[in-house]
C-alpha atoms as a PDB file:
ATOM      1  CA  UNK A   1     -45.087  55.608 139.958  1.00  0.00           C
ATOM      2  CA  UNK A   2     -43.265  52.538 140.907  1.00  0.00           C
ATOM      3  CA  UNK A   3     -39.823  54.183 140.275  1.00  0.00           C
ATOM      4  CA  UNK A   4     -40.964  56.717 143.286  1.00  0.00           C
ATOM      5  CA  UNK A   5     -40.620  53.646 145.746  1.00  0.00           C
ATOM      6  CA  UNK A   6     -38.749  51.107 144.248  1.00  0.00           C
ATOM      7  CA  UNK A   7     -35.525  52.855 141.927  1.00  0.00           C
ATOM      8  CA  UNK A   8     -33.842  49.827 139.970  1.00  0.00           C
ATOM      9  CA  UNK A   9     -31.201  52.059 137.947  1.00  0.00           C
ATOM     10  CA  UNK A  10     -29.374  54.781 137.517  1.00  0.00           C
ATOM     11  CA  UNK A  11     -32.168  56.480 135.574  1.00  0.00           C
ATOM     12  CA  UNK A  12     -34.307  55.623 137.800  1.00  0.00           C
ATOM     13  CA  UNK A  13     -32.863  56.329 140.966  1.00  0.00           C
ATOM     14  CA  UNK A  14     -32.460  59.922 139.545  1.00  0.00           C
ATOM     15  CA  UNK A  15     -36.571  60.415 138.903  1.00  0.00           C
ATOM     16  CA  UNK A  16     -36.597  59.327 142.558  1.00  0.00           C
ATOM     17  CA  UNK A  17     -34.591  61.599 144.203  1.00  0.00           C
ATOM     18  CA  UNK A  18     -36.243  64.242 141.419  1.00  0.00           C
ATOM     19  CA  UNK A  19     -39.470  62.831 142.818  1.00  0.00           C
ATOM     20  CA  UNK A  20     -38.831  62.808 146.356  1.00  0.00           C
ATOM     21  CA  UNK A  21     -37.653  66.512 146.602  1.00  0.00           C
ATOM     22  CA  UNK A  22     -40.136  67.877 144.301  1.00  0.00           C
ATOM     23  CA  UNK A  23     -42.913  67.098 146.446  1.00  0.00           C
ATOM     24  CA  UNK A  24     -40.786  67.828 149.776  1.00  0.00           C
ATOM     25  CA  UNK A  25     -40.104  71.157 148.322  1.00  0.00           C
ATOM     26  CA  UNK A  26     -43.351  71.623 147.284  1.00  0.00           C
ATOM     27  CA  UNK A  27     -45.407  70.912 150.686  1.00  0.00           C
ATOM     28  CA  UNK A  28     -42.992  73.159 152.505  1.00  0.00           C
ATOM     29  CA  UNK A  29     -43.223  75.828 149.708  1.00  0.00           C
ATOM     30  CA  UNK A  30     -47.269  75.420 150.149  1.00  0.00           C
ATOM     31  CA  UNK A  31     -47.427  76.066 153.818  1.00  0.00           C
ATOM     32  CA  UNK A  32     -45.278  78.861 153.509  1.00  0.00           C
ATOM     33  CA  UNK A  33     -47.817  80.261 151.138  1.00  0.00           C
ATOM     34  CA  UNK A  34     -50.638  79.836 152.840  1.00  0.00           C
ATOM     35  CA  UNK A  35     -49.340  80.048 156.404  1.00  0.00           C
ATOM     36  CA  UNK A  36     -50.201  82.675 158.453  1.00  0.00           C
ATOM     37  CA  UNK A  37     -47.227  82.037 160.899  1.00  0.00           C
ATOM     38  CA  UNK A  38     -44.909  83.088 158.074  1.00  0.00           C
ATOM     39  CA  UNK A  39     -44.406  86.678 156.488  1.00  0.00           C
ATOM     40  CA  UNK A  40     -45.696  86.771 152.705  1.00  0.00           C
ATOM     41  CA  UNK A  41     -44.280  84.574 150.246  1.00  0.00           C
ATOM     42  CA  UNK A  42     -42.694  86.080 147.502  1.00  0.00           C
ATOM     43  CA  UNK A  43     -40.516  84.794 144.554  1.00  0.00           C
ATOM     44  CA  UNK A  44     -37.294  86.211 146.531  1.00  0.00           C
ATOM     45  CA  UNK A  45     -38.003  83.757 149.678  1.00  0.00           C
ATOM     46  CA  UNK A  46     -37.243  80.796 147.491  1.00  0.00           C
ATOM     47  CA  UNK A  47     -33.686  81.437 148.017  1.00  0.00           C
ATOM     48  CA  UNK A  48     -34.082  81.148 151.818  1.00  0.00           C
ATOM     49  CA  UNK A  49     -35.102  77.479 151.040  1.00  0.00           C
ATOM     50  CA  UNK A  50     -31.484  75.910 150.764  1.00  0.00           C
ATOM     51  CA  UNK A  51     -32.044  74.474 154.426  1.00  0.00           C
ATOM     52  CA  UNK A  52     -35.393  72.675 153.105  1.00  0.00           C
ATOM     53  CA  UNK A  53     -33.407  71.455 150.061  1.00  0.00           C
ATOM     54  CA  UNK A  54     -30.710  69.845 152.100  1.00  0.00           C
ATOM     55  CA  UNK A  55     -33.229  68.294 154.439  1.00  0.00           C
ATOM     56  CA  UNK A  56     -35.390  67.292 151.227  1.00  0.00           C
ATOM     57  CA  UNK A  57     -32.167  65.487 149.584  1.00  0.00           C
ATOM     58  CA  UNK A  58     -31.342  64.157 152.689  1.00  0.00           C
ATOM     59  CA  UNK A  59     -35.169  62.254 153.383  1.00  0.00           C
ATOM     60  CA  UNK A  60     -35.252  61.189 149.916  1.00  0.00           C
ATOM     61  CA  UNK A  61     -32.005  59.374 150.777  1.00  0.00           C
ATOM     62  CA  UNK A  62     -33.251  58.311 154.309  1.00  0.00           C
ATOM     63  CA  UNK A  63     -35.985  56.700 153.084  1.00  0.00           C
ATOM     64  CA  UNK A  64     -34.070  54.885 150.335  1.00  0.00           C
ATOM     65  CA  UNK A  65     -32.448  53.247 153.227  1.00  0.00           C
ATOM     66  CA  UNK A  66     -35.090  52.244 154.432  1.00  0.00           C
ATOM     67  CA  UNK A  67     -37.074  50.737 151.152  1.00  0.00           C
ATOM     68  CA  UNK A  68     -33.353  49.045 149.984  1.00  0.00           C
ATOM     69  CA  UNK A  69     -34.073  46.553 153.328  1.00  0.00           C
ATOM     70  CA  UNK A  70     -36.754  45.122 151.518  1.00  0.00           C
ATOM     71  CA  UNK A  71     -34.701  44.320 148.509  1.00  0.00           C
ATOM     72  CA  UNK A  72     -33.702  40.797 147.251  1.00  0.00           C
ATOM     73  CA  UNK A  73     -30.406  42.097 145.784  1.00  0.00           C
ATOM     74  CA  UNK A  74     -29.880  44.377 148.868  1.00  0.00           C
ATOM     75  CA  UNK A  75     -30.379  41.804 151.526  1.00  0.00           C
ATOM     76  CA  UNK A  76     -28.146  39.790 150.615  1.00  0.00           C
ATOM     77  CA  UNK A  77     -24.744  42.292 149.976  1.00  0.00           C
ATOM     78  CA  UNK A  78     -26.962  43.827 153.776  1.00  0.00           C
ATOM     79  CA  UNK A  79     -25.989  40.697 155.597  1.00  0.00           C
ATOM     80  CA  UNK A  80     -26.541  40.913 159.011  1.00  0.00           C
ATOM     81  CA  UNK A  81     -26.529  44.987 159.087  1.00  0.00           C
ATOM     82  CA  UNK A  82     -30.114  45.743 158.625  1.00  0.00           C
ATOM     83  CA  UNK A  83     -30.529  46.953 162.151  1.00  0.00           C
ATOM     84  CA  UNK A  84     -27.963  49.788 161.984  1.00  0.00           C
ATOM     85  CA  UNK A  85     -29.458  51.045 158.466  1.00  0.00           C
ATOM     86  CA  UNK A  86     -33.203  50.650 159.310  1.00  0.00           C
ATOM     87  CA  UNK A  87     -31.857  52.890 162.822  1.00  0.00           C
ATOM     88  CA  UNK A  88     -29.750  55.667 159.953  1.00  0.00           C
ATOM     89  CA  UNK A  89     -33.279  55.288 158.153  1.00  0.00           C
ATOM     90  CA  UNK A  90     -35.604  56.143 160.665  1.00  0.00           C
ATOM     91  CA  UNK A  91     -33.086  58.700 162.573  1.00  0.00           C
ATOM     92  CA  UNK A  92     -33.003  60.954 158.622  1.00  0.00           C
ATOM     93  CA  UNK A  93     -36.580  60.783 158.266  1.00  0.00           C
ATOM     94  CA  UNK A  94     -37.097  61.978 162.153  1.00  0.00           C
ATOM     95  CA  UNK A  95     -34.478  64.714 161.624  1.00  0.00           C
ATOM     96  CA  UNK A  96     -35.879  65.720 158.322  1.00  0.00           C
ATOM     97  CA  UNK A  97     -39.569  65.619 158.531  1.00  0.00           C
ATOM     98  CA  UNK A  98     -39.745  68.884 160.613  1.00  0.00           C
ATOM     99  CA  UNK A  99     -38.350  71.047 157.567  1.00  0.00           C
ATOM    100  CA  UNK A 100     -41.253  70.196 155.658  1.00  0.00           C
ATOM    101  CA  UNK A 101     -42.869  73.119 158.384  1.00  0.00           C
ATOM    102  CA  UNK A 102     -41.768  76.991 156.761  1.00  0.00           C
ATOM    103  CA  UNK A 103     -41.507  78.175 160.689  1.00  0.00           C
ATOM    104  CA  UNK A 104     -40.458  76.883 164.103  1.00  0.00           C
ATOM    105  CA  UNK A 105     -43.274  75.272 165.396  1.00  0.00           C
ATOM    106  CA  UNK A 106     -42.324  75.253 168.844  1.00  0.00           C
ATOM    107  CA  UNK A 107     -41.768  79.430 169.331  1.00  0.00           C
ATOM    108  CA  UNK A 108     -45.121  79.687 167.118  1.00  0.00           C
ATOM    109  CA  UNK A 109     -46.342  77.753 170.226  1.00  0.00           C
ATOM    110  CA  UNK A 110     -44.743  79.458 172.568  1.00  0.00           C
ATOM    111  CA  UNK A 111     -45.866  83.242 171.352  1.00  0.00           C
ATOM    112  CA  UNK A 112     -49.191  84.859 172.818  1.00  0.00           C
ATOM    113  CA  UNK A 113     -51.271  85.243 169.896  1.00  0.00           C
ATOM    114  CA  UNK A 114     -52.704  89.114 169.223  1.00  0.00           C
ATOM    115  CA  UNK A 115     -55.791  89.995 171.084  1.00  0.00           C
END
């Protein structure tokens, strides 16, 4: 489980990633299924999903970012650029964390529910 937060090598930084999207995929594959905001899964809507794949390989990546500031190794090729990559960090996971909802929350919101 360690390799999900701390990747030292090439093998591992592949079961991270692997890791990472997996169970972003999964979640947002989940809700769709049992969402009622969302029409009926079926095996077919799993190739509307590239958009959650992108944002999945794109938090997994975020949030490397952010775990390689608390490297030894890292910290010191990082110098004095932690600030900017903590900010690209934080910024992919913000960005990306909404995909992990099947619909758009906000016109959910917005339409009158059926009396």
């Amino acid at each position: 489980m360690i390799v999900a937060f701390f990747p030292s090598n090439n093998v591992d930084l592949a079961k991270y990633y692997l890791f990472w999207i997996l169970l972003f995929m999964f979640i947002n594959i989940v809700w769709d299924f049992f969402s009622k905001a969302t029409d009926k899964f079926t095996i077919g809507a799993l190739k509307t999903k590239h958009d959650t794949l992108y944002a999945a390989a794109t938090f997994a990546s975020s949030l490397l970012l952010l775990i390689s500031v608390f490297e030894p190794s890292v910290k010191v090729v990082m110098g004095t650029t932690h600030i900017p990559i903590i900010l690209a960090g934080c910024s992919g996971l913000l960005q990306t964390i909404s995909a992990l909802c099947p619909y758009d929350a906000r016109r959910a919101r917005q339409e009158p529910s059926p009396a």
